[in-house]
Protein backbone atom coordinates (compact mmCIF):
# COMPACT_ATOMS: atom_id res chain seq x y z
CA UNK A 1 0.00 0.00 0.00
CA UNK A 2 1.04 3.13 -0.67
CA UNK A 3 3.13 5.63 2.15
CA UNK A 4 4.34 9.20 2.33
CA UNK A 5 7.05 10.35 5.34
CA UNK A 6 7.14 13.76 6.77
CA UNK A 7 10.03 16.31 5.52
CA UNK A 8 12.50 14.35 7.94
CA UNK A 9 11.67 10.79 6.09
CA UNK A 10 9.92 9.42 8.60
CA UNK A 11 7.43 6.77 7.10
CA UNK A 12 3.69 7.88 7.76
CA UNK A 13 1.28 4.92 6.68
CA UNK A 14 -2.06 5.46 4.88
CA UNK A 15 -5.41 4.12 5.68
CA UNK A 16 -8.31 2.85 3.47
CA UNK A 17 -12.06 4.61 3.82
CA UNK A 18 -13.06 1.33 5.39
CA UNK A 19 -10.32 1.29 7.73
CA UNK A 20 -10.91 5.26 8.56
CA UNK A 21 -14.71 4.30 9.76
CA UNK A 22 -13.46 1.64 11.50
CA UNK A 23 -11.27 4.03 13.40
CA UNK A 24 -13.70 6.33 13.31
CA UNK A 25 -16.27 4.28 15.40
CA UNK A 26 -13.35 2.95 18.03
CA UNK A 27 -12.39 6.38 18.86
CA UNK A 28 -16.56 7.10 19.61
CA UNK A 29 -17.10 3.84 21.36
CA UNK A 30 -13.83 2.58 23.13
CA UNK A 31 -11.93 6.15 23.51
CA UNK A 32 -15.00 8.21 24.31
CA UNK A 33 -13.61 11.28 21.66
CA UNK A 34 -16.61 12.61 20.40
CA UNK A 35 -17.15 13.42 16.79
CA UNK A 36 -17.91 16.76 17.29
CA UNK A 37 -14.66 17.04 18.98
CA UNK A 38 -13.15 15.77 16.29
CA UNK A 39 -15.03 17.92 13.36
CA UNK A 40 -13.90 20.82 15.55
CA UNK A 41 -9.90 19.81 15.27
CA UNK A 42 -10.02 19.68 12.05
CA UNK A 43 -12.06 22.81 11.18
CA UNK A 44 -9.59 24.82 13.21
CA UNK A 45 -6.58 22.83 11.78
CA UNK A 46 -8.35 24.09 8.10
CA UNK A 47 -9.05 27.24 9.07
CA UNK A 48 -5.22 27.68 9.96
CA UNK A 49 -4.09 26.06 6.51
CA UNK A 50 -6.23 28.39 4.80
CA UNK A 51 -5.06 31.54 6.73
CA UNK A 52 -1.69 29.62 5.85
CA UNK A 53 -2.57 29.59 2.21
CA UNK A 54 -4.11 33.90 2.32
CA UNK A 55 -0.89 35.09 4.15
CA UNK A 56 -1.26 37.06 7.53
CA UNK A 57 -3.81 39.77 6.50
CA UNK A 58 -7.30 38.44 6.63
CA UNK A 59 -9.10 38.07 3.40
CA UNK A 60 -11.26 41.34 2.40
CA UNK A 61 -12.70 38.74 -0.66
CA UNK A 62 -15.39 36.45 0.42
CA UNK A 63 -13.63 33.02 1.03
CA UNK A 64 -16.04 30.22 -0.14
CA UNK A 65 -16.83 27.25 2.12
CA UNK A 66 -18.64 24.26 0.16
CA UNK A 67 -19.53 21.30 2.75
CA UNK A 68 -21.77 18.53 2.91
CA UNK A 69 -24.06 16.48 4.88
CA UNK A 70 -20.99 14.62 6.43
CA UNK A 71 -18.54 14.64 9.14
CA UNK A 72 -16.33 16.88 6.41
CA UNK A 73 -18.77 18.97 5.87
CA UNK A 74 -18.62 19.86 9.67
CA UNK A 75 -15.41 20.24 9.82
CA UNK A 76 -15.75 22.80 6.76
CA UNK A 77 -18.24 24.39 9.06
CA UNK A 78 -15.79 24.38 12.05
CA UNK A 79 -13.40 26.13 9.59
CA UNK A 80 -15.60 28.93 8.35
CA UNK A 81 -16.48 30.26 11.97
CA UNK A 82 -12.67 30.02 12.92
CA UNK A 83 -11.87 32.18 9.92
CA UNK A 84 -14.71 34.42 10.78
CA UNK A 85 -13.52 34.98 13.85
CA UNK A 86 -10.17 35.94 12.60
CA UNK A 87 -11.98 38.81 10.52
CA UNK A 88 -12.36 37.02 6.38
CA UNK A 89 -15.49 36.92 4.74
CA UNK A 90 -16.92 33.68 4.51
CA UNK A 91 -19.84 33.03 2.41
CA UNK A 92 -21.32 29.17 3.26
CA UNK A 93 -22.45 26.91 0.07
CA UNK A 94 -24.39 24.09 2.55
CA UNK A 95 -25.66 20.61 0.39
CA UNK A 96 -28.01 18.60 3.41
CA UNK A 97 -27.82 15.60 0.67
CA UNK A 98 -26.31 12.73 2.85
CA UNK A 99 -25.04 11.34 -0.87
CA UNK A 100 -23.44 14.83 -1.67
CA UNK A 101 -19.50 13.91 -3.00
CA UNK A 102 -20.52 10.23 -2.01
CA UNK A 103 -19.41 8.46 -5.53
CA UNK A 104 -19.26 10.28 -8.92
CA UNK A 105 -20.39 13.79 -8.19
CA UNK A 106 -23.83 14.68 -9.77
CA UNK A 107 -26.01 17.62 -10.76
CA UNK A 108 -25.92 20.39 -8.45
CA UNK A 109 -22.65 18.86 -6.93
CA UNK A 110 -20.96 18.47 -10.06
CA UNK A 111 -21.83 22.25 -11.52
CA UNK A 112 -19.69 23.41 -8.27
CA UNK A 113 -16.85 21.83 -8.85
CA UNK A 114 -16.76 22.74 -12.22
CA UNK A 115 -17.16 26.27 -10.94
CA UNK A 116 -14.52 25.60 -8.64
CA UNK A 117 -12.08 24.85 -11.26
CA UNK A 118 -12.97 27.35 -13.32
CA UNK A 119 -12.54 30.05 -10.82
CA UNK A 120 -8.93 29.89 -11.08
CA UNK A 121 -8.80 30.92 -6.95
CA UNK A 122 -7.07 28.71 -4.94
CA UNK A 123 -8.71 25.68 -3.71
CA UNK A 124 -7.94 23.75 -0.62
CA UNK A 125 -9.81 20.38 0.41
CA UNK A 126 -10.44 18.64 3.38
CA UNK A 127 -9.32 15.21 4.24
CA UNK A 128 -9.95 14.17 0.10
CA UNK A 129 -10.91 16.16 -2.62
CA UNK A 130 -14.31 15.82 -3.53
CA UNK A 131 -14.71 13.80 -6.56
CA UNK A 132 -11.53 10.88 -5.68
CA UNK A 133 -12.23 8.01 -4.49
CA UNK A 134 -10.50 7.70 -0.85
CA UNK A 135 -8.93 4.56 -1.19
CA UNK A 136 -8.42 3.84 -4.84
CA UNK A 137 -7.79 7.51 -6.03
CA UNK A 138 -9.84 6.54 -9.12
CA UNK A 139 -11.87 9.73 -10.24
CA UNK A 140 -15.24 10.00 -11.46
CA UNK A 141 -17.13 12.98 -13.01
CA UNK A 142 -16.45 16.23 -11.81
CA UNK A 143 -13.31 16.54 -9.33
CA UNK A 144 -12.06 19.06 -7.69
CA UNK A 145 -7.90 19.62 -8.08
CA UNK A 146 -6.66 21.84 -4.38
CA UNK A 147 -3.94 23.48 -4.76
CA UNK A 148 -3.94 21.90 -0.91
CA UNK A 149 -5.17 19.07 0.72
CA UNK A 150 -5.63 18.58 4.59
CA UNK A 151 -6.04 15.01 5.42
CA UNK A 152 -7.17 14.01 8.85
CA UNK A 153 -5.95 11.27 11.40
CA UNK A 154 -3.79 9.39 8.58
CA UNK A 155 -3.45 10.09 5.28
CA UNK A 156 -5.84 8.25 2.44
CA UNK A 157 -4.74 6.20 -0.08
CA UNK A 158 -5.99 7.48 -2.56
CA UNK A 159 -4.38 10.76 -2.68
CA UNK A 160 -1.31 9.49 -3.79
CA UNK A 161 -2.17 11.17 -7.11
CA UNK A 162 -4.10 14.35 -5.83
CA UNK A 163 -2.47 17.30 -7.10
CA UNK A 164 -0.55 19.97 -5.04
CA UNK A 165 0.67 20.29 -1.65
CA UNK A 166 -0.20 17.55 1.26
CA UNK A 167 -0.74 18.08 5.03
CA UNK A 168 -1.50 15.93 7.49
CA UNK A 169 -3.92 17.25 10.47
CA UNK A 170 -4.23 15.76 14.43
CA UNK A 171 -7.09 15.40 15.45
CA UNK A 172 -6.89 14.17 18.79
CA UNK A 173 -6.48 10.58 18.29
CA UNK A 174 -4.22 8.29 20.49
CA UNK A 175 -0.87 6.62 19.40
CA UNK A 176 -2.86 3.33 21.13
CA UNK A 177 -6.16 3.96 19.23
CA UNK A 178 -3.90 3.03 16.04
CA UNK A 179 -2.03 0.17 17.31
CA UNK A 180 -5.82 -1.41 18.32
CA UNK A 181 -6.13 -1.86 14.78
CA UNK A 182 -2.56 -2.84 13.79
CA UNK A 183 -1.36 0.67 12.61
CA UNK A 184 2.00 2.41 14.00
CA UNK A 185 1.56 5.80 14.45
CA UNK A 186 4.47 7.67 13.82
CA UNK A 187 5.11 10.63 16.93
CA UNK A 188 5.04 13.44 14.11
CA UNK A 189 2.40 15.83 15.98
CA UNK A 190 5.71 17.03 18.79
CA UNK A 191 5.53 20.51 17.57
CA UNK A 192 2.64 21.39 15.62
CA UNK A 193 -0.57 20.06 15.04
CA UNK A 194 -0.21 19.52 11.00
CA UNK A 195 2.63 18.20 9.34
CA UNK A 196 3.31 17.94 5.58
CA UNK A 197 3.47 15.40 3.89
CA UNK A 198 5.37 13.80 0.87
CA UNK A 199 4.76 10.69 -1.66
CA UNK A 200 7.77 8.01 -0.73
């Protein structure tokens, strides 16, 4: 399966969408971490890649947050009140369709992301870009190409073939909550709470 190691070549290992919910559900049920907990790590991990991405000076141009029904989509929430807060303009694109990015993206759905590409602005995703399938990378329809990704927990297989730069966001889970599936997690998280990544 495919890797990617941290600037200083250590080896981070990627996890399959099935293997994701499965860690997903340990960390609610044996770990008591509570999703919201963890939708509100990564929005404020986001939020500080995009500030990251504008420079220091908060953006005077609306900054566009598209998010779905999911746990993504709540994280993209997360992420547009922390960059609120820090004084951008944030206009909120909200799908309630459970299916929304699920699959090939499809009418409404697919007419953003061609909008999204078209725009020309830069884009950055959350966890994978909408439109890639998380463990394969195959793409179908519409997909949207970040100029950044933020990946959550572990990175995804799949994005071994996204496009553009490649973080890697804590989100609060344990070394041991890893290991209780047969995972090692690397210590990469010492001195900041994203790391980037690259393809080994």
């Amino acid at each position: 399966m495919t890797s990617f190691k941290t600037i200083d070549g250590t080896i981070v290992p990627t996890v399959t969408a099935e293997q994701m919910r499965r860690i997903d559900g340990i960390a609610v049920q044996e770990f008591g971490i509570d999703l919201l907990q963890m939708m509100e790590n990564a929005g404020r991990n986001l939020a500080q890649q995009a500030m990251d991405m504008l420079g220091s000076e908060p953006s005077k141009a609306p900054i566009l947050i598209a998010a779905g029904a999911g746990g993504n989509g709540g994280g993209g929430l997360c992420c547009a009140r922390h960059l609120h807060n820090r004084g951008c303009s944030v206009v909120i694109l909200l799908d309630r369709d459970p299916d929304l990015f699920q699959g090939a993206p499809r009418d409404a759905a697919s007419r953003l992301i061609e909008g999204i590409c078209r725009s020309g602005k830069p884009v950055l995703s959350l966890d994978i870009p909408s439109g890639t399938d998380a463990t394969t990378g195959e793409i179908s329809g519409q997909v949207v190409r970040p100029s950044r990704t933020l990946t959550l927990a572990l990175p995804k297989a799949g994005l071994s073939e996204t496009p553009g730069d490649l973080y890697l966001a804590d989100i609060g889970l344990p070394p041991e909550l890893f290991r209780s599936v047969g995972i090692s997690f690397p210590q990469i998280f010492q001195n900041n709470d994203t790391v980037k990544l690259f393809k080994n």
